[in-house]
N, C-alpha and C. Protein backbone atom coordinates (compact mmCIF):
# COMPACT_ATOMS: atom_id res chain seq x y z
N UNK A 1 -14.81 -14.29 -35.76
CA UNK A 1 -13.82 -15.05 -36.46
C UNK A 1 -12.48 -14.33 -36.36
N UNK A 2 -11.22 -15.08 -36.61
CA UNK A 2 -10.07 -14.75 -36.79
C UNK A 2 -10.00 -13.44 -37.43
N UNK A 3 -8.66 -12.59 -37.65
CA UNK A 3 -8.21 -11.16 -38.45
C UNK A 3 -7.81 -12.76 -39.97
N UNK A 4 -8.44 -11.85 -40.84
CA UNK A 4 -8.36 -12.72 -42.32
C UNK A 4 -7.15 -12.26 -42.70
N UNK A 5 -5.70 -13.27 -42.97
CA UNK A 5 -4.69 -12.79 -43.52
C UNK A 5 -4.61 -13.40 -44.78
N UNK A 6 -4.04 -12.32 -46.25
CA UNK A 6 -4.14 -12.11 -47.31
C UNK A 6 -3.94 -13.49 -48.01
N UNK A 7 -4.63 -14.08 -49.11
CA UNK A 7 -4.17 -15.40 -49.20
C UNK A 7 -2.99 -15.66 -49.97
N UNK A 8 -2.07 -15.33 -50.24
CA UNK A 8 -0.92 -15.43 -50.70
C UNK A 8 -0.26 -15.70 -49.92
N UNK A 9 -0.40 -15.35 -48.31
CA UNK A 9 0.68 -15.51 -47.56
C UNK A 9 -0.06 -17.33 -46.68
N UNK A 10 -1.35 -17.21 -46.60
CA UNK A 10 -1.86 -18.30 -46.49
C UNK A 10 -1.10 -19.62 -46.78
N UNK A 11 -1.59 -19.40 -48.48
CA UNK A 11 -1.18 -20.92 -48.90
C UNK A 11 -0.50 -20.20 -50.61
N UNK A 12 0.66 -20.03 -50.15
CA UNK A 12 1.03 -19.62 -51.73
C UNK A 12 1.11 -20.69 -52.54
N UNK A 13 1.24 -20.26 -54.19
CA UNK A 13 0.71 -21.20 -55.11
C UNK A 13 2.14 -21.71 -55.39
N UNK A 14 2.93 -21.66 -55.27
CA UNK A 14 4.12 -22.80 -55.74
C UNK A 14 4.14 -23.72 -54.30
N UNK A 15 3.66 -23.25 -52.94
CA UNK A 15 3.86 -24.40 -51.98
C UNK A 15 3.05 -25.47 -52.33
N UNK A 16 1.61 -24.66 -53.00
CA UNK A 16 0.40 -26.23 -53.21
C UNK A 16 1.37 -27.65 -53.92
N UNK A 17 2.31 -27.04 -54.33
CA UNK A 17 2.94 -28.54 -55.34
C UNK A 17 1.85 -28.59 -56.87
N UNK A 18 2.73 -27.64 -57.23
CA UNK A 18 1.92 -27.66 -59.00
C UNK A 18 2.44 -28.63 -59.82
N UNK A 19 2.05 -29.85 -59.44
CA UNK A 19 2.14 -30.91 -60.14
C UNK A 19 0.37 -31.25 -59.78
N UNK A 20 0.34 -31.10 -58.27
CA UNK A 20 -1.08 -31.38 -57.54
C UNK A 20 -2.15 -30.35 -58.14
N UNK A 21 -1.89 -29.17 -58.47
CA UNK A 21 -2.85 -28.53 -59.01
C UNK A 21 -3.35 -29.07 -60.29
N UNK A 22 -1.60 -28.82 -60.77
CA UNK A 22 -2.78 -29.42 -62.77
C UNK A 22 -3.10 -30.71 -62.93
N UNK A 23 -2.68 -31.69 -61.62
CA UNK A 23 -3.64 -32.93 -61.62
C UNK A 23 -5.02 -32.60 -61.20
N UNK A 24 -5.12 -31.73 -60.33
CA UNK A 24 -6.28 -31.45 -60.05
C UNK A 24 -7.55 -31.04 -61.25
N UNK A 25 -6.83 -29.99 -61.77
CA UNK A 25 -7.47 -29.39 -63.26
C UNK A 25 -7.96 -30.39 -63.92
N UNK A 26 -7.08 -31.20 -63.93
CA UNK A 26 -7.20 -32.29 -65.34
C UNK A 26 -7.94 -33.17 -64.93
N UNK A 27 -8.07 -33.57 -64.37
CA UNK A 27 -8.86 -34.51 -63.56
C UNK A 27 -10.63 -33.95 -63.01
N UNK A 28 -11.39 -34.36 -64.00
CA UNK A 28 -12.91 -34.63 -63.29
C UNK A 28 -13.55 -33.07 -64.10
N UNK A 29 -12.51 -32.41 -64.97
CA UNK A 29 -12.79 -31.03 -65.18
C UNK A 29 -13.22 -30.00 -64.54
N UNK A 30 -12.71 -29.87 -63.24
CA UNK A 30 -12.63 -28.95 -62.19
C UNK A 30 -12.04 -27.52 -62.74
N UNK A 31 -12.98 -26.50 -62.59
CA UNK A 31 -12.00 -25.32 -63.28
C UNK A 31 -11.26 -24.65 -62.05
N UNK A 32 -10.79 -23.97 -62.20
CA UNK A 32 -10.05 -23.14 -61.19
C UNK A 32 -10.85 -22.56 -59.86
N UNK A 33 -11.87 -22.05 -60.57
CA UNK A 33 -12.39 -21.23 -59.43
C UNK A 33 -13.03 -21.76 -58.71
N UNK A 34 -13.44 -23.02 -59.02
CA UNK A 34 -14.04 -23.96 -58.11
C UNK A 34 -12.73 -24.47 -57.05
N UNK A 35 -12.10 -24.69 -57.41
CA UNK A 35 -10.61 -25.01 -56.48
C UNK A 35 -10.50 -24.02 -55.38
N UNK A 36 -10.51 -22.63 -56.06
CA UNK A 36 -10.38 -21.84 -54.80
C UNK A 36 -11.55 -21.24 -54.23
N UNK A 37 -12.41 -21.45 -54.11
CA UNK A 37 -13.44 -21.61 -53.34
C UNK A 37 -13.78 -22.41 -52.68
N UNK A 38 -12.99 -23.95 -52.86
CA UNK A 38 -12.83 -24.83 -51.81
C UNK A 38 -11.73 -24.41 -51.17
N UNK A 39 -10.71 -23.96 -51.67
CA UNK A 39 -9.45 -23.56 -50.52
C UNK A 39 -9.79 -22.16 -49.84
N UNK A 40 -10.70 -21.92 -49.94
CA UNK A 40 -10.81 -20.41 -49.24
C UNK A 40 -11.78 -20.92 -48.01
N UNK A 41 -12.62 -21.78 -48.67
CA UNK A 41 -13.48 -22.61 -47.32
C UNK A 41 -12.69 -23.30 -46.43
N UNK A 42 -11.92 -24.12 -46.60
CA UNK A 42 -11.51 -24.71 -45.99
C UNK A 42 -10.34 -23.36 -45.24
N UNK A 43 -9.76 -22.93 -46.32
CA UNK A 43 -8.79 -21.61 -45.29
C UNK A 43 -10.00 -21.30 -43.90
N UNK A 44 -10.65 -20.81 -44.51
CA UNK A 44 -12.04 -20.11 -43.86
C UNK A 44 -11.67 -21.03 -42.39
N UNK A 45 -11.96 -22.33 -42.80
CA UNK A 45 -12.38 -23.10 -41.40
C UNK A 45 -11.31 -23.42 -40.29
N UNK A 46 -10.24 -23.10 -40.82
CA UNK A 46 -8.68 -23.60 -40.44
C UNK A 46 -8.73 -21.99 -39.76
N UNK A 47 -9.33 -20.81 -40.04
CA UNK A 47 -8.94 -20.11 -39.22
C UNK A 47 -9.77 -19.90 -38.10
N UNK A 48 -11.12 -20.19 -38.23
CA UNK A 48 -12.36 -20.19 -36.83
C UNK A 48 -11.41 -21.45 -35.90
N UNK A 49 -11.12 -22.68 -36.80
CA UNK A 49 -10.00 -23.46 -35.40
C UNK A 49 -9.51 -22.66 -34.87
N UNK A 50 -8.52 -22.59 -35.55
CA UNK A 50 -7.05 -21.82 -35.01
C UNK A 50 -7.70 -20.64 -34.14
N UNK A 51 -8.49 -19.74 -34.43
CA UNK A 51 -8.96 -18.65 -33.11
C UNK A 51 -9.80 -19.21 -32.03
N UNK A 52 -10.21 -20.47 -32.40
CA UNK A 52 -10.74 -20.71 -31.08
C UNK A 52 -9.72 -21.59 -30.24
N UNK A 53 -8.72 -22.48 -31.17
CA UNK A 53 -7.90 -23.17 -30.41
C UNK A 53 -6.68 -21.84 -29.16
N UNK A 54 -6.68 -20.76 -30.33
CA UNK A 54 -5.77 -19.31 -29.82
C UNK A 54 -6.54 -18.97 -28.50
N UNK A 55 -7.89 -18.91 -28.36
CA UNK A 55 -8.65 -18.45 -27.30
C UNK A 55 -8.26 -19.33 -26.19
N UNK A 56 -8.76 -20.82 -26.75
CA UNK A 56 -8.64 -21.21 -25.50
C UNK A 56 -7.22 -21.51 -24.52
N UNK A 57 -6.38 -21.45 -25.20
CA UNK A 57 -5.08 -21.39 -24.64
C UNK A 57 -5.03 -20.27 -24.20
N UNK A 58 -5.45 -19.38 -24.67
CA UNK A 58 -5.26 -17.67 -23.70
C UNK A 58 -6.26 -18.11 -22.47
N UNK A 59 -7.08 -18.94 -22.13
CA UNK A 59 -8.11 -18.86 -21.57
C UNK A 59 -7.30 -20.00 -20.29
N UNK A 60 -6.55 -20.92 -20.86
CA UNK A 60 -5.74 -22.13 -20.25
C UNK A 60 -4.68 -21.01 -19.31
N UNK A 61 -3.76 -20.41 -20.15
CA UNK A 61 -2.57 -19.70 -19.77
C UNK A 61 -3.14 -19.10 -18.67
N UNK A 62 -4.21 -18.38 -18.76
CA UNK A 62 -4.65 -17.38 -17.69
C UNK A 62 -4.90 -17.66 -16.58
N UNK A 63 -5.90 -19.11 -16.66
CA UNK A 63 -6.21 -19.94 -15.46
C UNK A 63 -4.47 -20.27 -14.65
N UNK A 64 -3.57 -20.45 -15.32
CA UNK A 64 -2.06 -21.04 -14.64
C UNK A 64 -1.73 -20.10 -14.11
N UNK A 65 -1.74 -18.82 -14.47
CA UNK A 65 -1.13 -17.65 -13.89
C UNK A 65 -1.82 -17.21 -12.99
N UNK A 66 -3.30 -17.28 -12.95
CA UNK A 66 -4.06 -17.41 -11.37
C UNK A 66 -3.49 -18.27 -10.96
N UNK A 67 -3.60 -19.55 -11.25
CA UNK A 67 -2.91 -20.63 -9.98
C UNK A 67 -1.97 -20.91 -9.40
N UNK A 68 -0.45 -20.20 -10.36
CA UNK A 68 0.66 -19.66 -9.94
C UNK A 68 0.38 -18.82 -8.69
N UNK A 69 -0.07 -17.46 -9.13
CA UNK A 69 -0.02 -16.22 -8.34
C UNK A 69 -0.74 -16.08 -7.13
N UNK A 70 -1.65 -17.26 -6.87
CA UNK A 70 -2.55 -17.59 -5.62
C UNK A 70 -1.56 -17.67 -4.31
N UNK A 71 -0.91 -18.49 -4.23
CA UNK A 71 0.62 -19.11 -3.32
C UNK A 71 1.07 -17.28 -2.83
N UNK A 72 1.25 -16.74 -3.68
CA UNK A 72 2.28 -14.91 -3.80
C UNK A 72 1.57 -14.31 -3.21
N UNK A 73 -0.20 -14.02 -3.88
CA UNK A 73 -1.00 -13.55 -3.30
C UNK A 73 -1.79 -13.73 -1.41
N UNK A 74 -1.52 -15.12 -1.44
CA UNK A 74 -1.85 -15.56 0.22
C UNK A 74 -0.99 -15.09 1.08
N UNK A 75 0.54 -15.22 0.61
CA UNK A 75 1.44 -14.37 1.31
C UNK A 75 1.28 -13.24 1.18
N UNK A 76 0.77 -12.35 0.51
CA UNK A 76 0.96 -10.71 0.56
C UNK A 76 0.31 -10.70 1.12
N UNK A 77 -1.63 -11.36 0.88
CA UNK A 77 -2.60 -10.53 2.15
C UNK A 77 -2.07 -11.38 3.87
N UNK A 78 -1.17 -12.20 4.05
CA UNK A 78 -0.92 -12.44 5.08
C UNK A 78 -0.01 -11.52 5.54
N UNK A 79 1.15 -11.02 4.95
CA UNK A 79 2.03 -9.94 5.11
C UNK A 79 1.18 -8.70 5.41
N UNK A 80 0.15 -8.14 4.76
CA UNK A 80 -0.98 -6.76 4.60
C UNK A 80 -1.15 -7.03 5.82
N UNK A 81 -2.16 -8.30 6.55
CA UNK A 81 -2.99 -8.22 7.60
C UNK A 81 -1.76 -7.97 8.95
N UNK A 82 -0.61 -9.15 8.53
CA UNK A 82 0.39 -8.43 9.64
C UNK A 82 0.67 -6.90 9.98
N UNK A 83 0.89 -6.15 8.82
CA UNK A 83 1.74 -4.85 8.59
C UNK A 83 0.32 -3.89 9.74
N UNK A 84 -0.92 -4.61 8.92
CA UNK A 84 -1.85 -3.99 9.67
C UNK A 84 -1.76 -3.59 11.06
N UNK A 85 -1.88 -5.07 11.52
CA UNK A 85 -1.67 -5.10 13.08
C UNK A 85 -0.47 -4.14 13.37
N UNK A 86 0.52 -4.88 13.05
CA UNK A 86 1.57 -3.63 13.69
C UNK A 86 1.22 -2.04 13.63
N UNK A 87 0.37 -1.70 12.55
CA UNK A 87 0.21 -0.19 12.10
C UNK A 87 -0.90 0.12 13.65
N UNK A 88 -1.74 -0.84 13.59
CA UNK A 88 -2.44 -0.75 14.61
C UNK A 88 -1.75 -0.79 16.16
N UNK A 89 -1.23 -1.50 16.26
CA UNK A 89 -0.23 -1.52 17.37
C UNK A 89 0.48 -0.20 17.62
N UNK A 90 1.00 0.23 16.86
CA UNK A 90 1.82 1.67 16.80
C UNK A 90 0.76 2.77 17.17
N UNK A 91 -0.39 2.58 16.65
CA UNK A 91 -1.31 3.87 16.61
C UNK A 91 -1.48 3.34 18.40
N UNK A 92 -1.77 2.32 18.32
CA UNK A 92 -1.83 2.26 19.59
C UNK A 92 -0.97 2.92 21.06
N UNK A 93 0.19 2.64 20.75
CA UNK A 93 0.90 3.19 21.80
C UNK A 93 1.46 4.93 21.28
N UNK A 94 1.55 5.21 20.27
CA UNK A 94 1.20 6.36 20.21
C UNK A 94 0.36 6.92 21.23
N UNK A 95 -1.01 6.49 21.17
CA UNK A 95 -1.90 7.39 21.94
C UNK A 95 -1.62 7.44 23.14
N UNK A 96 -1.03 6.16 23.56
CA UNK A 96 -0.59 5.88 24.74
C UNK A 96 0.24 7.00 25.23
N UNK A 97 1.67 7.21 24.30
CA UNK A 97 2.43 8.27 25.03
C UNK A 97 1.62 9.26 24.71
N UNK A 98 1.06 9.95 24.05
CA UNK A 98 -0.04 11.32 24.09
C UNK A 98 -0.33 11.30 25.59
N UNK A 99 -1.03 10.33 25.83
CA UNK A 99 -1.59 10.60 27.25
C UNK A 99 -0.09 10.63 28.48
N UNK A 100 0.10 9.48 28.14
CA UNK A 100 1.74 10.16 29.15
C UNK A 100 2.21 11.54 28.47
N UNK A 101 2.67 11.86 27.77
CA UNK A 101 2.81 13.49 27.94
C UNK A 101 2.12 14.15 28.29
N UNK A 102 0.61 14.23 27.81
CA UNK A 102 -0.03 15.20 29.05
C UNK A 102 -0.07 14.89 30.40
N UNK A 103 -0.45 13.54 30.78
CA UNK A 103 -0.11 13.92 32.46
C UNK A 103 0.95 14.36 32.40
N UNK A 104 1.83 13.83 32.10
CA UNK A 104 3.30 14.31 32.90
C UNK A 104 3.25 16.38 32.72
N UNK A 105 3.02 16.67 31.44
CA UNK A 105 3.11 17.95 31.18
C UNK A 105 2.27 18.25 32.62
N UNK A 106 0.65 17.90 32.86
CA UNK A 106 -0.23 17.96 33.95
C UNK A 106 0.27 18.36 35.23
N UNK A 107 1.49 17.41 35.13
CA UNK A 107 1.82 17.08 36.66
C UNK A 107 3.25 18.51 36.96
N UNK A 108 4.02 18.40 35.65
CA UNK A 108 5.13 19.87 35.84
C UNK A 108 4.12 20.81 35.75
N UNK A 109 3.51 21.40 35.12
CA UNK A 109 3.00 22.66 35.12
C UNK A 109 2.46 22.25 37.22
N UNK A 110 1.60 21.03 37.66
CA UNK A 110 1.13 21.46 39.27
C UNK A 110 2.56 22.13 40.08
N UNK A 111 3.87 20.98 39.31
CA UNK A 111 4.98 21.51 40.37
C UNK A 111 5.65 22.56 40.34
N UNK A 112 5.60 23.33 39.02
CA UNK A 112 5.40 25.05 38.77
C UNK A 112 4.98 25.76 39.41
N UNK A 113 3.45 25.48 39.31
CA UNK A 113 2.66 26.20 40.44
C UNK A 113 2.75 25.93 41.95
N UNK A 114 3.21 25.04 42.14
CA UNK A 114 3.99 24.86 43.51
C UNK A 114 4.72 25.39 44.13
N UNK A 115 5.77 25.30 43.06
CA UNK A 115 7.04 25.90 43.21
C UNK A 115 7.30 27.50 43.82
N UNK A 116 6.18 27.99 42.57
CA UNK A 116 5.44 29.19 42.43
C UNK A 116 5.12 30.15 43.96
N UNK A 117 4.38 29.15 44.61
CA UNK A 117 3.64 29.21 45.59
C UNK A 117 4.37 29.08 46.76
N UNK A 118 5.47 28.25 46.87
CA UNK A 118 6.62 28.23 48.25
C UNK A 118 7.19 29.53 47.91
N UNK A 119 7.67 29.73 46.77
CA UNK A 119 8.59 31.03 46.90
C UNK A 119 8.21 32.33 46.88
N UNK A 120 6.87 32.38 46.88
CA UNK A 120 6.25 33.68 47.49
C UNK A 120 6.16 33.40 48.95
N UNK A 121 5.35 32.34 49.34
CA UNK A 121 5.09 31.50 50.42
C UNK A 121 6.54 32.54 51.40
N UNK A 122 7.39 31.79 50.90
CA UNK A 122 9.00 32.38 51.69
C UNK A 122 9.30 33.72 51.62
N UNK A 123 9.04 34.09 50.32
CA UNK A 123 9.35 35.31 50.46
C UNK A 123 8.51 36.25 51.62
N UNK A 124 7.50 35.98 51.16
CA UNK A 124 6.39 36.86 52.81
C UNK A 124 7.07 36.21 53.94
N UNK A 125 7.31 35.14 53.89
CA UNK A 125 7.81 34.67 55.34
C UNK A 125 9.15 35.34 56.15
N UNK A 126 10.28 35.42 55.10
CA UNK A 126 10.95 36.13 55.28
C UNK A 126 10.78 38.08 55.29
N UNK A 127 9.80 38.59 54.79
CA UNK A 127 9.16 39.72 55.21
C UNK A 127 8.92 39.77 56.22
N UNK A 128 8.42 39.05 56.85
CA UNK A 128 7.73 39.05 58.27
C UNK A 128 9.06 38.65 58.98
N UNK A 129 10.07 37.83 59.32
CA UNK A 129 11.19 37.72 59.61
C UNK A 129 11.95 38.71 60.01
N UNK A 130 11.75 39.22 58.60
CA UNK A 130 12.72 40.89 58.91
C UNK A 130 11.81 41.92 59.53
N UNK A 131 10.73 41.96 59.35
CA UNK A 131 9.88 42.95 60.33
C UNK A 131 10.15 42.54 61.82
N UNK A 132 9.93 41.19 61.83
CA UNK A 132 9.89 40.81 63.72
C UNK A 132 11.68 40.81 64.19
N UNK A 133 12.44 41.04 62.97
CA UNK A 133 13.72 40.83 63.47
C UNK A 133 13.91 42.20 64.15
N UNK A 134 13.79 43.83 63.18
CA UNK A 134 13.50 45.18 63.39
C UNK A 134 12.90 45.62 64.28
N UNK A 135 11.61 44.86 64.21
CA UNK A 135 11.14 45.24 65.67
C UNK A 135 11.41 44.56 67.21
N UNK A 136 12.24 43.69 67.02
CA UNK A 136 12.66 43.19 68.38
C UNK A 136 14.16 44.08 68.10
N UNK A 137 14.65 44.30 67.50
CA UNK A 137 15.89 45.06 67.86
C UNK A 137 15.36 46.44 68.54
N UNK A 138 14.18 46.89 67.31
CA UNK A 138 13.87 48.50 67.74
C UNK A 138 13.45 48.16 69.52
N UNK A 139 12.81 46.95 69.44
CA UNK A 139 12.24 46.72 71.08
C UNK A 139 13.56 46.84 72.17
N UNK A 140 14.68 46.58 71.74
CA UNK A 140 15.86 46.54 72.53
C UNK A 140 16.57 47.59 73.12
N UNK A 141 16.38 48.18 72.20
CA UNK A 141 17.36 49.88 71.78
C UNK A 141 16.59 50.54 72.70
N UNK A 142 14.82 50.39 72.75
CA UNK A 142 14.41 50.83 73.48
C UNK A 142 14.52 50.77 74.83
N UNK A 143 14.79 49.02 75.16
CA UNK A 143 14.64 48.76 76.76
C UNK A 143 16.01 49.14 77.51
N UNK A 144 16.23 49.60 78.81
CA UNK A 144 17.42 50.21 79.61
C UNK A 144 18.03 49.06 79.58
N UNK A 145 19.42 49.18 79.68
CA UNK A 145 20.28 48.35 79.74
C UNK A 145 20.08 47.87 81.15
N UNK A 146 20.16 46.60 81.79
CA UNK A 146 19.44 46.10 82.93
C UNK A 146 21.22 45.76 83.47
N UNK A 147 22.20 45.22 82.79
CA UNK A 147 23.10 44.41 83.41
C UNK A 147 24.35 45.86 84.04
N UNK A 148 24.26 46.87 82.95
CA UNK A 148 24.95 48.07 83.39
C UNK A 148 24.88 48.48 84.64
């Protein structure tokens, strides 16, 4: 049942119309306390209405504000499932460049070692250059001058 509020604030006794009360009295010899024990019943019943009429309007209101917020809600999880995809999309090509940076890293570090590899490559080459250059001079110095 309802929160019971104090009966004074209910049904105070100058609103009843005290003309209606002491007709009441006077009439059929009704004493008092029988009066308010019918007005406390009847209070009584006026408030199980009123909390169930209170319920079901909380119960009405609630249903509207689902049926409002349905429309808001279809758009957000349509917006979510988009954002998704894109999040997915991104992770996606993310990985994508991962793998292009390592080849590519793959491929500079081979032309490093390449690189690496000609310029020793040359350098011995040119060792040997200058050896066969030395020794064809030393070969010269040695041979008689033929045209003298």
């Amino acid at each position: 049942m309802g929160q019971r509020r104090p009966r004074p604030q209910l049904v105070p006794g100058e609103r009843l119309g005290a003309p209606a009360v002491a007709a009441a009295r006077g009439r059929d010899g009704l004493c008092s306390a029988e009066l308010w024990v019918s007005l406390e019943e009847h209070q009584d019943a006026l408030e199980l209405i009123m909390s169930k009429y209170r319920k079901q309007m909380l119960q009405l209101l609630e249903g509207r504000k689902r049926e409002e917020a349905e429309p808001a809600l279809k758009v957000h999880q349509a917006n979510s499932g988009e954002i998704e995809s894109q999040i997915d999309r991104i992770c996606e090509m993310g990985e994508v460049m991962r793998k292009a940076v390592q080849v590519d890293d793959e491929q500079f570090f081979k032309v490093q070692e390449k690189l690496a590899q000609l310029e020793l490559e040359n350098k011995e080459l040119r060792e040997l250059l200058s050896i066969s250059k030395e020794s064809f001079e030393v070969g010269r110095e040695d041979l008689p001058d033929c045209e003298a």
